[in-house]
Protein backbone atom coordinates (compact mmCIF):
# COMPACT_ATOMS: atom_id res chain seq x y z
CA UNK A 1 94.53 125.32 73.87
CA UNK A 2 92.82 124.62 76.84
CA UNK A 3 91.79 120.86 77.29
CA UNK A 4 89.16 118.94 79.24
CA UNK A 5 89.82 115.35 80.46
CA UNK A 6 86.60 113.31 82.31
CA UNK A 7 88.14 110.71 83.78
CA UNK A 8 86.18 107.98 85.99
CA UNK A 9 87.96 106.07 88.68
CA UNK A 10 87.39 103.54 91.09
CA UNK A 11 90.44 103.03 93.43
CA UNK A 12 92.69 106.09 94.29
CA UNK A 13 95.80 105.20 92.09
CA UNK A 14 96.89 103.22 89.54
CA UNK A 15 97.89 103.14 85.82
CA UNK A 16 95.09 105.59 84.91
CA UNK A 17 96.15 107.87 87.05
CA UNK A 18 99.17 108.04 85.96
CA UNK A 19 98.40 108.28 82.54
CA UNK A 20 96.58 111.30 83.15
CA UNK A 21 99.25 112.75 85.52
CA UNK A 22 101.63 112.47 82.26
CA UNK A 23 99.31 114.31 79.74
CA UNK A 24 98.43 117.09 82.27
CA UNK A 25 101.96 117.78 83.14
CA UNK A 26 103.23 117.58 79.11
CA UNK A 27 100.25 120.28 78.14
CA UNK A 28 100.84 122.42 80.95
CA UNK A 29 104.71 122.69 80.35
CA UNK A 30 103.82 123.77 76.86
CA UNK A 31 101.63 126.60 78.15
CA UNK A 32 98.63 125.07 77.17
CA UNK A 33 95.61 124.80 79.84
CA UNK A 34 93.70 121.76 81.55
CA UNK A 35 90.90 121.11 83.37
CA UNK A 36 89.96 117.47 84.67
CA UNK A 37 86.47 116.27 85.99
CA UNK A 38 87.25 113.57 88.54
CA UNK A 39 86.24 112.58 91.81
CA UNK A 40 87.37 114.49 95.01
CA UNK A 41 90.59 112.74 96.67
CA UNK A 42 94.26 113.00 96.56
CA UNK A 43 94.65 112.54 92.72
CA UNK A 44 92.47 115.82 92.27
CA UNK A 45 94.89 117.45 95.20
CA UNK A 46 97.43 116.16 93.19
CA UNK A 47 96.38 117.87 90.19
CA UNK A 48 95.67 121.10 91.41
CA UNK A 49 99.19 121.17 92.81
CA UNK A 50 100.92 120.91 89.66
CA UNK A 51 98.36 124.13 88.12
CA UNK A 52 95.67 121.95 86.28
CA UNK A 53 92.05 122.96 86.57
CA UNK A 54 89.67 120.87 88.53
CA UNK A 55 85.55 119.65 88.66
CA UNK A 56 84.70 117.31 91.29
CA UNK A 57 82.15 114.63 90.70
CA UNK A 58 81.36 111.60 91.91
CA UNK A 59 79.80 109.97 88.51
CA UNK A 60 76.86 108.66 89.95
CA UNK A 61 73.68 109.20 87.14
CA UNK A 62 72.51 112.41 89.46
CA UNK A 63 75.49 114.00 89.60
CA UNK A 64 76.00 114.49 85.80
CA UNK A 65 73.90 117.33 85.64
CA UNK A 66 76.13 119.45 88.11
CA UNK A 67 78.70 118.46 86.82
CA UNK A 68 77.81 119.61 82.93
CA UNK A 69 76.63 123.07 84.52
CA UNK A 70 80.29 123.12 85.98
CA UNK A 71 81.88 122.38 82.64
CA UNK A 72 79.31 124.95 80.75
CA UNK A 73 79.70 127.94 83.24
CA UNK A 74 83.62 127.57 82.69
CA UNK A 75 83.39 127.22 78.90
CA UNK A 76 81.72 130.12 78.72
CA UNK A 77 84.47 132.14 81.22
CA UNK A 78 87.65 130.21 79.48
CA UNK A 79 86.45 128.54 75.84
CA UNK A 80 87.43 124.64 75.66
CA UNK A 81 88.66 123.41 72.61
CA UNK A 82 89.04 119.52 73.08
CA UNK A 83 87.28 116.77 75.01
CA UNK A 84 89.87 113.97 75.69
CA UNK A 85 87.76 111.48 77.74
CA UNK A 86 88.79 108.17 78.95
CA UNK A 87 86.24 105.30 79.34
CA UNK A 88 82.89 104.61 81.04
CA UNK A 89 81.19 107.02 82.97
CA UNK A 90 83.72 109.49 82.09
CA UNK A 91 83.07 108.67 78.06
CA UNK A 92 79.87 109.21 78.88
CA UNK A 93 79.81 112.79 80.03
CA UNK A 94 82.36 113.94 77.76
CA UNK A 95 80.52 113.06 74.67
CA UNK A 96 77.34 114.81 76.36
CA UNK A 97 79.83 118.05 76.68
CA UNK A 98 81.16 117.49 73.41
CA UNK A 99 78.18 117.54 71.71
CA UNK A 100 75.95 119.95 73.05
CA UNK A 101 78.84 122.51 73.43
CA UNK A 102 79.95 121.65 69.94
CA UNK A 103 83.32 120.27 70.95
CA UNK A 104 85.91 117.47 69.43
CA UNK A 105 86.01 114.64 71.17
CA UNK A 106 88.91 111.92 71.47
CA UNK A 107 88.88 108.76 73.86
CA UNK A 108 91.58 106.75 75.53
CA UNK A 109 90.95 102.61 75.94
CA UNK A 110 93.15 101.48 78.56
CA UNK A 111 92.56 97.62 78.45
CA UNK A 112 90.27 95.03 77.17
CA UNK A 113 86.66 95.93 76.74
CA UNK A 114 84.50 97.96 74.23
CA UNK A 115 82.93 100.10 76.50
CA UNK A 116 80.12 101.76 74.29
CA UNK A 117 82.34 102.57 71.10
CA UNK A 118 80.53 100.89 68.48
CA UNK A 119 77.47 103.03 69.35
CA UNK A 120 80.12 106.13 69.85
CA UNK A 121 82.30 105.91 67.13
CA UNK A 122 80.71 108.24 65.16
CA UNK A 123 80.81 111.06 67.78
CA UNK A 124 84.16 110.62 68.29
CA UNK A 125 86.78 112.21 66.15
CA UNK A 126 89.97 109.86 67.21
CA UNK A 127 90.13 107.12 69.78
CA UNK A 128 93.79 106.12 71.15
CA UNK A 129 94.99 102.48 72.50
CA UNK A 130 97.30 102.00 74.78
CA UNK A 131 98.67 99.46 73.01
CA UNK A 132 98.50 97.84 69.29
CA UNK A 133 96.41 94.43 71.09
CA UNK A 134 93.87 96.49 72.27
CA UNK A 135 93.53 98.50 69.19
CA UNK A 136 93.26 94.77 67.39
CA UNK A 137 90.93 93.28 69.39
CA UNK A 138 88.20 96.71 69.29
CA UNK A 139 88.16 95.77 65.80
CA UNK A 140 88.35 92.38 65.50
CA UNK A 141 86.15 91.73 68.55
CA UNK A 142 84.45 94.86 70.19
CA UNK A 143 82.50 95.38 67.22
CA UNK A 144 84.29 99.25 66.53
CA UNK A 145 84.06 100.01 63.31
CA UNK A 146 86.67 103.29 61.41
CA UNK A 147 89.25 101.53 61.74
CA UNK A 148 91.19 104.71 60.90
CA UNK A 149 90.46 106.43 64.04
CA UNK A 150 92.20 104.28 66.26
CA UNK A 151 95.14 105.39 67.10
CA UNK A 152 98.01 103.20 69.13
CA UNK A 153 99.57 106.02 71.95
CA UNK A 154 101.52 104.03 74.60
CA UNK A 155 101.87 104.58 78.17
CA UNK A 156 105.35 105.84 78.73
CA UNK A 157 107.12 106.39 81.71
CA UNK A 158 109.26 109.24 82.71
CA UNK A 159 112.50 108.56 81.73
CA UNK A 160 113.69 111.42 84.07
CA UNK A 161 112.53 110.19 87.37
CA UNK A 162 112.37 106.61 86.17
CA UNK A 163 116.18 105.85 85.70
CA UNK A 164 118.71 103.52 87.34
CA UNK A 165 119.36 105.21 91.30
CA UNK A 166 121.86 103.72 94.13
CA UNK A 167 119.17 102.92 96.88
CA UNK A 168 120.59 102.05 100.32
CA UNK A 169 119.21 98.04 101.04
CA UNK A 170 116.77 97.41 103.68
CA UNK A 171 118.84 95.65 106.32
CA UNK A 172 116.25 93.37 106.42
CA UNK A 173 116.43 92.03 102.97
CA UNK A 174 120.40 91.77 103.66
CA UNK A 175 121.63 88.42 101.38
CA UNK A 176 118.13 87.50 99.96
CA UNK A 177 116.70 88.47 96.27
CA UNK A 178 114.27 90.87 96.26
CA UNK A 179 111.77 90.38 94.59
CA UNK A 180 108.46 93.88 94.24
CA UNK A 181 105.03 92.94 93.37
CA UNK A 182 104.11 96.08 91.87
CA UNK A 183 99.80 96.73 91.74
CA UNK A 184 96.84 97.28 93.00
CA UNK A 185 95.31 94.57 95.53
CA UNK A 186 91.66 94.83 93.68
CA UNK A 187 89.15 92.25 92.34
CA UNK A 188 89.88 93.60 88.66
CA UNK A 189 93.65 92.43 89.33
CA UNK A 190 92.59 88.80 90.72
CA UNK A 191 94.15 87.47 88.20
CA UNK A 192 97.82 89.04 88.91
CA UNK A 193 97.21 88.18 92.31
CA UNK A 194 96.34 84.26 91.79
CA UNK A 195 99.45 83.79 89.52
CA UNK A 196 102.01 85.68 92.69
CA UNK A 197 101.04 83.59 94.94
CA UNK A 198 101.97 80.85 92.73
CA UNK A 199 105.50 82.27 92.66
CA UNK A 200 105.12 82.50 96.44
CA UNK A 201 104.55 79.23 96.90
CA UNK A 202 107.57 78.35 94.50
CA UNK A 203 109.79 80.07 96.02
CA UNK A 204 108.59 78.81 99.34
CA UNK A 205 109.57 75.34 98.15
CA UNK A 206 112.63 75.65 96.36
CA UNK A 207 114.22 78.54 97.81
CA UNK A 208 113.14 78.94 101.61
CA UNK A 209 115.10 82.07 103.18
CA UNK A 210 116.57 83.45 99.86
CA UNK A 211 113.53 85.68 99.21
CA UNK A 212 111.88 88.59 100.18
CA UNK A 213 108.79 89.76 98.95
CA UNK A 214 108.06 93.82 98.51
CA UNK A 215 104.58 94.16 97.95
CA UNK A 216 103.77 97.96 96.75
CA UNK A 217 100.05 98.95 96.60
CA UNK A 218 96.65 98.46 98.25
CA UNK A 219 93.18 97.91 97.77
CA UNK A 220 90.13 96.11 98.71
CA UNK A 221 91.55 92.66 98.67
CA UNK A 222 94.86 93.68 100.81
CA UNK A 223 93.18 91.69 104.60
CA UNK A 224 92.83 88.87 102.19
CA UNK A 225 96.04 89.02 99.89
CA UNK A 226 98.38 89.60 102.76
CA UNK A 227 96.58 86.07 104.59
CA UNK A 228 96.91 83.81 101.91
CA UNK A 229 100.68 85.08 101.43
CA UNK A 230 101.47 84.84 104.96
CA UNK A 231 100.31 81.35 104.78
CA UNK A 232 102.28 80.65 101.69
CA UNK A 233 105.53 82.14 101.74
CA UNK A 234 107.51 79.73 104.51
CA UNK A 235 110.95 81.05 105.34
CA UNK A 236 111.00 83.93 102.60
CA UNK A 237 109.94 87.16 104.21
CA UNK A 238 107.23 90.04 103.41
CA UNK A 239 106.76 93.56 103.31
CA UNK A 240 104.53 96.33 103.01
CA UNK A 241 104.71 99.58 101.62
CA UNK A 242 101.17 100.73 100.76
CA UNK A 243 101.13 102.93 97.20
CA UNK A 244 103.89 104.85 96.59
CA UNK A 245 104.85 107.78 93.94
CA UNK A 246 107.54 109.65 92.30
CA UNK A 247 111.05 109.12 93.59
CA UNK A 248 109.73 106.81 96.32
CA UNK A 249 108.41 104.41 93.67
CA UNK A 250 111.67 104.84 91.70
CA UNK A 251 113.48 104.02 95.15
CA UNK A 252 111.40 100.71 95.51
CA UNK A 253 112.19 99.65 91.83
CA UNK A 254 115.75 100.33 92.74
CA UNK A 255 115.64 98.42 95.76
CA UNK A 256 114.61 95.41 93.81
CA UNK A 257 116.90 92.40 92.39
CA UNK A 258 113.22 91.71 89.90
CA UNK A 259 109.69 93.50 89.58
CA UNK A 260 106.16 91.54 89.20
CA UNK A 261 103.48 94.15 87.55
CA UNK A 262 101.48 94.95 84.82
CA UNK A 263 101.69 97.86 82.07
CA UNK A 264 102.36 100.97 83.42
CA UNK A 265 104.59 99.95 85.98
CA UNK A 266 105.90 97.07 84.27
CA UNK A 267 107.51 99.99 81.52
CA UNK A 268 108.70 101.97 84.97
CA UNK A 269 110.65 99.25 86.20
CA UNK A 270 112.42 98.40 83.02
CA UNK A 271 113.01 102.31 82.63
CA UNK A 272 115.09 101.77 85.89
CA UNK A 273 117.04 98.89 84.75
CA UNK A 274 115.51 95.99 86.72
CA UNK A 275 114.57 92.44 85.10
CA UNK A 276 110.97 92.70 84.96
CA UNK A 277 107.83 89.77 84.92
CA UNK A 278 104.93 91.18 82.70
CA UNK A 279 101.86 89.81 84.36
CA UNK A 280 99.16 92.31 83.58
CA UNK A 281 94.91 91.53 84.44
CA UNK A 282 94.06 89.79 81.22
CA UNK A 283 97.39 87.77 80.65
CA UNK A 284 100.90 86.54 81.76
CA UNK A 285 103.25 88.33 79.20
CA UNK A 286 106.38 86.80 81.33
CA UNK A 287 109.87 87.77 81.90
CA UNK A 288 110.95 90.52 79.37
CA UNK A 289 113.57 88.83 76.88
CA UNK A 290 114.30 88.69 73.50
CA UNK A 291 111.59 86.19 73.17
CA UNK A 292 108.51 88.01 74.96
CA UNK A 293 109.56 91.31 74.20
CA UNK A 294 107.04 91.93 71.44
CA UNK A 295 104.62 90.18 72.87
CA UNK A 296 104.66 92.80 75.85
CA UNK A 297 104.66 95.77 74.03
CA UNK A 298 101.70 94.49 71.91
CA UNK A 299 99.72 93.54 74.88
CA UNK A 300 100.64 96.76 77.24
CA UNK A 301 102.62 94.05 78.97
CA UNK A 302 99.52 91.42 80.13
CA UNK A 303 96.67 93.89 78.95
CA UNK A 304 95.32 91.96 76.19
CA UNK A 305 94.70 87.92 77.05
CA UNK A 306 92.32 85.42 78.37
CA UNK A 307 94.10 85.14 81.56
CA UNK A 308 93.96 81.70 83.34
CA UNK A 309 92.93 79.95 80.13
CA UNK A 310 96.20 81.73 78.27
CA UNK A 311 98.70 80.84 80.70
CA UNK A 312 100.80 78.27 80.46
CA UNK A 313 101.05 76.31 83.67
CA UNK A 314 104.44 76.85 85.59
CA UNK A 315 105.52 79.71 83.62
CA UNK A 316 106.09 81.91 86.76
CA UNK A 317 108.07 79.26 88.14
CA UNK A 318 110.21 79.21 85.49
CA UNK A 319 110.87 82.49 85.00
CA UNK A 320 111.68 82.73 88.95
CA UNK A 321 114.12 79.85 88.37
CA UNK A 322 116.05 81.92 85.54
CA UNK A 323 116.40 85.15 87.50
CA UNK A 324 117.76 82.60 90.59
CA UNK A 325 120.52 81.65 88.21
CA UNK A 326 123.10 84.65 88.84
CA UNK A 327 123.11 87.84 88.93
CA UNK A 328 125.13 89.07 85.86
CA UNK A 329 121.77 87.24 84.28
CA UNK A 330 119.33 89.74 86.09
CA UNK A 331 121.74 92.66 84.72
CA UNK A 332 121.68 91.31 81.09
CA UNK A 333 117.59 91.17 81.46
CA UNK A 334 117.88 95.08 83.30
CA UNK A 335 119.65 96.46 80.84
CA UNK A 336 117.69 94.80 77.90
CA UNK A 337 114.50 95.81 78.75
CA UNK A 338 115.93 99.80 79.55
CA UNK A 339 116.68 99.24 75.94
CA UNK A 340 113.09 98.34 74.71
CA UNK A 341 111.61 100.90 76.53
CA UNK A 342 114.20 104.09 74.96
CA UNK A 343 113.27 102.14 71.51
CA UNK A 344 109.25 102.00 72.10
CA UNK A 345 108.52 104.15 74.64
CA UNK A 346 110.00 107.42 74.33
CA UNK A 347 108.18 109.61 76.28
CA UNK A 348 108.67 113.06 74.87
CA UNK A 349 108.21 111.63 71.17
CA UNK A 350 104.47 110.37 72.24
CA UNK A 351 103.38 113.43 74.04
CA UNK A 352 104.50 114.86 70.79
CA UNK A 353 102.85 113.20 69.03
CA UNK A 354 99.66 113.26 70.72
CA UNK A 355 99.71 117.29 70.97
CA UNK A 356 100.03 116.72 66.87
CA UNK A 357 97.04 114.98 66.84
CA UNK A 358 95.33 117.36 69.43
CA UNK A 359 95.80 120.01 66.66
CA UNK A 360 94.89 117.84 63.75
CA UNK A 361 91.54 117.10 65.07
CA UNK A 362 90.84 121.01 66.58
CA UNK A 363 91.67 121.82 63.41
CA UNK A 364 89.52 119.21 61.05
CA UNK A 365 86.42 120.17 63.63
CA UNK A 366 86.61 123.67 62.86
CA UNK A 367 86.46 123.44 59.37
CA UNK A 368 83.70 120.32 59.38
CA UNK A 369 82.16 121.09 62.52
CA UNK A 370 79.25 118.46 63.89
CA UNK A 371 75.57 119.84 64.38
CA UNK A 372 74.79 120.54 68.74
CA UNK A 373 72.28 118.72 70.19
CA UNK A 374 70.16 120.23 72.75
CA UNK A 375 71.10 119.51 76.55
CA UNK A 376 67.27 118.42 76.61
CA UNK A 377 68.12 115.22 74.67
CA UNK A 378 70.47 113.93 77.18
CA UNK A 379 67.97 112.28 79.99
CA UNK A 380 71.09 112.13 82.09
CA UNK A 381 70.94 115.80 82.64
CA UNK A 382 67.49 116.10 83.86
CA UNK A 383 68.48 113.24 86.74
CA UNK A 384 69.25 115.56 89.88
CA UNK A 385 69.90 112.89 92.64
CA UNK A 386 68.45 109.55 94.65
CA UNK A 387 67.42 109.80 97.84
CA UNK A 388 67.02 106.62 99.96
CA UNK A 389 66.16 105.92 103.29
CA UNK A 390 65.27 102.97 105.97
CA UNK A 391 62.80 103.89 107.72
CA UNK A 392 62.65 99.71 109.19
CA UNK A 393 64.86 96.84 108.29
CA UNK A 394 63.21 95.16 105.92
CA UNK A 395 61.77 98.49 103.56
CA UNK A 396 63.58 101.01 101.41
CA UNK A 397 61.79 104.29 100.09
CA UNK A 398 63.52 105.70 97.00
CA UNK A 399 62.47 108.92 95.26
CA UNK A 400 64.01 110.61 92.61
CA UNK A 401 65.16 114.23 92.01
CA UNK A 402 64.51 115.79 88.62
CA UNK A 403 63.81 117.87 85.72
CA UNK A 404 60.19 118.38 84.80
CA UNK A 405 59.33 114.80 86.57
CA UNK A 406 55.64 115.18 85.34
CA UNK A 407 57.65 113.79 81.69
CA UNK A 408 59.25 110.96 82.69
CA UNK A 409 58.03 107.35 83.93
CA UNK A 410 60.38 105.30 86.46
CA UNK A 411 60.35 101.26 86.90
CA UNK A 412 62.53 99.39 89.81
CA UNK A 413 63.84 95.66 90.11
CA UNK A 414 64.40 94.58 93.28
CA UNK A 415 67.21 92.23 93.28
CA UNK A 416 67.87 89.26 95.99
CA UNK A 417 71.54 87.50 95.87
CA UNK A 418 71.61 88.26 92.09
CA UNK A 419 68.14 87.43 90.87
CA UNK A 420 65.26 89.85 90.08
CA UNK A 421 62.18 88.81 92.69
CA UNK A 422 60.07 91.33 92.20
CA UNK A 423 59.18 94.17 89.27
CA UNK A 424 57.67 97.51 89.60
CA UNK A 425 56.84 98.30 86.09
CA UNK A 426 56.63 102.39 84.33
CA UNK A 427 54.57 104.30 86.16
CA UNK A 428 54.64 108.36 86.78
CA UNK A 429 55.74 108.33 90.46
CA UNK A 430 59.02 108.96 91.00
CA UNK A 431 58.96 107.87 94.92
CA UNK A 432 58.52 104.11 95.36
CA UNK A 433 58.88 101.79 98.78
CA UNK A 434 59.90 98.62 98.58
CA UNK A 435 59.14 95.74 101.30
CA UNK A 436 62.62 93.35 101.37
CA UNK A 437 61.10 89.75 101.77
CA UNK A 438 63.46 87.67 103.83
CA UNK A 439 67.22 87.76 104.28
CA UNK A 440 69.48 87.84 101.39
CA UNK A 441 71.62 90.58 100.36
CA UNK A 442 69.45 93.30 98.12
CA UNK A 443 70.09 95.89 94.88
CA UNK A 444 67.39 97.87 93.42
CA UNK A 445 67.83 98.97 89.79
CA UNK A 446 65.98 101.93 88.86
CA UNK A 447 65.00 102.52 85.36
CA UNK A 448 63.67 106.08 83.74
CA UNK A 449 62.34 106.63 80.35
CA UNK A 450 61.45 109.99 79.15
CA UNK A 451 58.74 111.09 76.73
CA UNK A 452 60.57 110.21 74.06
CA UNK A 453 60.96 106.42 75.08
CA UNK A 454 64.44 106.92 75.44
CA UNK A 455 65.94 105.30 78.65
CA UNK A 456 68.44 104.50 81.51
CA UNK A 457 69.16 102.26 84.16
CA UNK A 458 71.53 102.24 87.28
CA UNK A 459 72.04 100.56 90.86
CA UNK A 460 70.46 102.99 93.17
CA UNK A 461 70.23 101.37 96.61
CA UNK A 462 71.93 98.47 98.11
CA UNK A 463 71.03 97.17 101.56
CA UNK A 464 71.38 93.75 103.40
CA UNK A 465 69.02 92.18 106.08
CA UNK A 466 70.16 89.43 108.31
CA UNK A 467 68.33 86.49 109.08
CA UNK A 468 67.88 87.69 113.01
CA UNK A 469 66.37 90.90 111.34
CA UNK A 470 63.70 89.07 108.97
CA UNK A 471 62.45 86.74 111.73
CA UNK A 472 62.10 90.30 114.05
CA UNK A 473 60.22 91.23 110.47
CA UNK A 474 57.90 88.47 110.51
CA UNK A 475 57.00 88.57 114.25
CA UNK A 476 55.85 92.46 114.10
């Protein structure tokens, strides 16, 4: 079988990543082939290192159309047989591949959102949850109808690496708890973030000197995040250890007396025996017990939730009071949650089981296969690129680069501090300048409609001009 995965990323790890990692690795060491479309970085290194196939894009609009000739000139050299996209952009092209190559097509939803499925669904042969809350909420609230191709496939860690190692202490941390926050440090995780430093403060208050804080991952926010926790954490001490993988991530687990994180890591920390806090972006899930247990596997462990207006005031203070108690508690909590995740999570049984559904829906597409559509039908394809320019301070020039342009029509909305100021209605040029009135921080959303009234929209330029710059403007 040889498999294509689009998947779309912003930051350069995380839980998707991972998830990925884990299906490549499964299909290759049953001999089966993979090729991912991604964008170029150390996750597509990564890949290519352990024998998977590669296409580099970026996902911007223009770029879909090399990036289909990509996937078509290797179809026709090594024959796909399965789409398995994951969401957004990457949805979006592999649906495009699926059906004008006349492939099956399977998504994975990760959290809470809808993404396009209830306009999808029916080019889809099988979507999979991560989790039996998301699954519930796509069709109780994303609007997804078939309920019987949704499909609940967990994130599970690998048992293997992820297991219970003697890790030499940090002299540092000599005599205090440690305690790992475990995630990235972006604006989608604001809400784990806001609830830590809660803790921080706690532990600030009630238990100055007795704590130090591991924090493992980066992102945009980190200048910020590692400020406010400076200024909160009083006596207790801080470190540092950027994103880490493999054994080094199973070495930080191992360091720790508790773990703070969401989902993925959240099911690697309890693999390796340590009393782990659930707090995931869209809800506090809490300290695995015999009470939240369920909870956290329905949720992918604070995936599913309506974060600050779900949580409970001064549950993270709690829950750091209880793993203060002793520490023959924190080894009853370890080795209960190891157990949940050998019950729930067994790795080998889901990649099992999601090879047997791989074959199950190569199969039912061969014998019921879907009509192609034409690669013409996709306006995406005949988008070839954006070029912008500043030729002064206050003007941007934008021109597009396409397929038979003398078809198509293309409208802009210039955008000032989040409201439209000015419209540039359908008209056949595909070049357009655009004067930027004043200071204020800009966005210009370009819009293209094809002959057949069909239609897309996307960000194309963003620029800024400074109040010392418009007054320069104004004098000229």
């Amino acid at each position: 079988m040889h498999l294509l995965i689009p998947v779309f990323f912003n930051a350069p790890h995380g839980g998707l990543h991972e998830n990925v990692r884990a299906t490549v690795q499964f299909m290759l060491s049953r001999r089966h082939r993979v090729t991912v479309v991604c964008r170029p970085g150390p996750f597509a290194e990564q890949l290519r290192e352990c024998g998977a196939g590669v296409i580099e894009t970026d996902y911007q609009v223009g770029a879909f159309a090399d990036a289909f000739s990509a996937i078509q000139t290797l179809h026709e050299k090594q024959p796909f047989d399965l789409v398995h996209a994951h969401p957004f952009a990457s949805r979006q092209l592999g649906v495009m591949v699926s059906r004008i190559l006349g492939l099956p097509c399977m998504v994975t939803m990760h959290g809470q959102y809808p993404d396009a499925l209830p306009s999808q669904i029916d080019h889809l042969d099988a979507v999979f949850t991560v989790s039996e809350g998301i699954r519930h909420y796509l069709l109780t609230e994303g609007g997804v109808e078939h309920p019987e191709k949704l499909h609940v496939v967990p994130n599970t860690p690998d048992a293997k690496l992820f297991k219970a190692v003697r890790v030499e202490p940090v002299p540092e941390t000599a005599g205090k708890v440690v305690v790992s926050l475990v995630t990235r440090l972006d604006q989608d995780k604001a809400f784990i973030l806001e609830v830590f430093y809660q803790a921080v403060a706690h532990a600030a208050e009630h238990y100055p000197g007795r704590f130090h804080w591991q924090v493992v991952g980066q992102g945009t926010l980190q200048e910020a995040f590692a400020e406010r926790v400076e200024a909160l954490r009083g006596e207790n001490s801080v470190s540092y250890t950027g994103w880490l993988h493999g054994e080094a991530l199973r070495d930080a687990y191992c360091q720790s007396d508790a773990v703070i994180a969401p989902g993925r890591c959240t099911l690697e920390s309890m693999s390796c025996g340590i009393p782990t806090i659930a707090l995931g972006s869209k809800g506090y899930n809490g300290l695995v017990d015999g009470e939240t247990w369920q909870q956290g596997v329905f949720s992918n462990f604070g995936g599913v939730g309506e974060k600050h207006e779900g949580y409970q005031q001064g549950a993270v203070e709690r829950d750091l009071d209880r793993l203060m108690r002793s520490r023959a508690e924190r080894r009853r909590l370890g080795r209960f949650g190891r157990q949940v995740v050998r019950q729930c999570f067994n790795e080998l049984e889901m990649n099992r089981r999601l090879l047997g559904c791989y074959r199950l829906v190569v199969a039912a597409y061969k014998a019921a296969p879907r009509p192609r559509v034409p690669a013409e039908a996709f306006l995406e394809l005949r988008l070839q690129g954006l070029e912008t320019s500043r030729p002064r301070p206050d003007l941007l020039v934008l021109e597009h680069r396409c397929k038979q342009p003398e078809t198509l029509r293309f409208a802009w909305y210039l955008i000032r501090d989040g409201e439209v100021i000015e419209r540039f209605m359908y008209q056949p040029e595909p070049r357009r300048e655009i004067l930027l009135p004043g200071p204020g921080r800009y966005r210009v959303r370009c819009f293209v409609q094809d002959e057949h009234t069909r239609r897309i929209s996307f960000v194309g330029a963003e620029a800024v001009v400074a109040p010392e710059i418009a007054e320069m403007s104004d004098h000229r």
